[in-house]
Protein backbone atom coordinates (compact mmCIF):
# COMPACT_ATOMS: atom_id res chain seq x y z
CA UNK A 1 105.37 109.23 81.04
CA UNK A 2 107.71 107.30 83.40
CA UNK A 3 106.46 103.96 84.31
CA UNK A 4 106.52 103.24 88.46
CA UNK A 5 109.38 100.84 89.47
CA UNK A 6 108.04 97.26 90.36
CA UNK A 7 106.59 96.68 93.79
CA UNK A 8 109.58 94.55 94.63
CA UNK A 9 111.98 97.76 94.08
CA UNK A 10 109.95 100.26 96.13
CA UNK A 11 109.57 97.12 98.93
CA UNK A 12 113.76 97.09 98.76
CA UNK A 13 114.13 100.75 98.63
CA UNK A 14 111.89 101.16 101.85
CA UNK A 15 113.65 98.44 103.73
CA UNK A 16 117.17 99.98 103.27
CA UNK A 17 115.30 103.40 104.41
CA UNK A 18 114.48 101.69 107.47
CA UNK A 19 117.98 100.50 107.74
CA UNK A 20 119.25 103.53 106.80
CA UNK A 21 121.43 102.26 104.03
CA UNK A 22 120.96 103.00 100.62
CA UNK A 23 119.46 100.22 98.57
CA UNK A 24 122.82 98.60 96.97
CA UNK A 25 124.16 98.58 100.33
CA UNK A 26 121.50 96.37 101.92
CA UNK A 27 121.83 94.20 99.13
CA UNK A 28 125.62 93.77 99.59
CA UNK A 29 125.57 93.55 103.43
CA UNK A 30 122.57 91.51 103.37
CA UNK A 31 124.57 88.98 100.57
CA UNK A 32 127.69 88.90 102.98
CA UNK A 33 125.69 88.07 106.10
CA UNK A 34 123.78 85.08 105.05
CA UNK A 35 125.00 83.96 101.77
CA UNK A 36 122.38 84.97 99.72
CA UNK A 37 120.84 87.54 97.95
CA UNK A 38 118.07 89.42 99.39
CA UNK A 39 115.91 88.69 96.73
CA UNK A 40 116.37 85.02 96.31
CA UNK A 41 115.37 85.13 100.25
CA UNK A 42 112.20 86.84 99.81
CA UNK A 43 111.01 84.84 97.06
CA UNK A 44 111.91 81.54 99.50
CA UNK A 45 109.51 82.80 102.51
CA UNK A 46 107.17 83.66 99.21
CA UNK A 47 107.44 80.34 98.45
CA UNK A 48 107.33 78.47 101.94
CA UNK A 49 104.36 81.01 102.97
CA UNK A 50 102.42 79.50 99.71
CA UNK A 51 103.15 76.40 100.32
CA UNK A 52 101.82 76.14 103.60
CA UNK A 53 98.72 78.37 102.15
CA UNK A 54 97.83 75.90 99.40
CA UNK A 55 96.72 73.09 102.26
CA UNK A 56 94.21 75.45 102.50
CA UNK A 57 92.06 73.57 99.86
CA UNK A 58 89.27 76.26 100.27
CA UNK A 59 91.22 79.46 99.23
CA UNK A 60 91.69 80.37 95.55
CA UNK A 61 94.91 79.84 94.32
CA UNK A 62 94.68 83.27 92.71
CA UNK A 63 93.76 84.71 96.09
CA UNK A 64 96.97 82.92 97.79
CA UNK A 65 99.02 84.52 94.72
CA UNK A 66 98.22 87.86 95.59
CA UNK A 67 98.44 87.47 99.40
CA UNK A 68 102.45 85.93 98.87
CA UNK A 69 102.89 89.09 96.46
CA UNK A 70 102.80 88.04 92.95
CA UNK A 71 100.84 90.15 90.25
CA UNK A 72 98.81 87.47 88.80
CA UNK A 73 98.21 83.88 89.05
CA UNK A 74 100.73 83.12 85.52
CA UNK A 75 103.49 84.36 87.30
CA UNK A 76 102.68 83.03 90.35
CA UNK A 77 102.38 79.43 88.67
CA UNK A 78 105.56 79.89 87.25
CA UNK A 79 108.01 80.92 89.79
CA UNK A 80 105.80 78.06 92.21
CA UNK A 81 106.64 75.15 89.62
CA UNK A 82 110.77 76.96 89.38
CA UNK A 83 110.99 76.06 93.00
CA UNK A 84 109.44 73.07 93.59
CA UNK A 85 109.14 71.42 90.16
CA UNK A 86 105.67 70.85 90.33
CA UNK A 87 102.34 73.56 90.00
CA UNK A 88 100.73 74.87 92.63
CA UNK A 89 97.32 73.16 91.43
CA UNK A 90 99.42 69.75 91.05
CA UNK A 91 101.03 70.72 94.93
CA UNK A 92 97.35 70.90 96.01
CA UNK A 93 95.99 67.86 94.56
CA UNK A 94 98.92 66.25 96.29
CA UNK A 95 98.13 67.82 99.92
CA UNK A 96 96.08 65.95 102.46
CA UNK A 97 95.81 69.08 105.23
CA UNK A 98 93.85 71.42 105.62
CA UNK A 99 94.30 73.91 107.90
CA UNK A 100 91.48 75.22 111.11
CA UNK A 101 90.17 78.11 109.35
């Protein structure tokens, strides 16, 4: 049978509903008005929000993976160390706060 489209596709497609714009359109307008592609900004606040989470030395990092959206720690690891150049476990190590629960 047909496979579902990934999470990210069906999280597009009901964002340009809401807009009311198909989904290549949002993507184009969205690319013209600030210079980047929709995607690429998602994954940044994905990025920032797990960041921030990670200070949190008592959550699981596979627990902060899933809450930022990714499908599994491995690719969670791997698109952390693409954008910072360093794992999420090293990031931790490296992190002095912890946040008030």
């Amino acid at each position: 049978g047909r496979r579902a489209p990934p999470a990210r596709h069906r999280a597009l497609s009901a964002l340009a509903r809401r807009a009311t714009w198909s989904a290549p359109h949002l993507c184009t307008e969205f690319r013209r008005f600030f210079g980047v592609p929709i995607i690429s900004y998602v994954q940044q606040l994905r990025m920032s929000q797990a960041a921030y989470l990670l200070r949190d030395h008592n959550r699981r990092i596979g627990e902060i993976a899933v809450q930022v959206g990714y499908p599994d720690l491995y690719t969670f690891s791997r698109m952390f160390k693409r954008r910072f150049a360093i794992s999420p476990r090293d990031f931790r190590q490296r992190s002095t706060h912890t946040p008030a629960a």
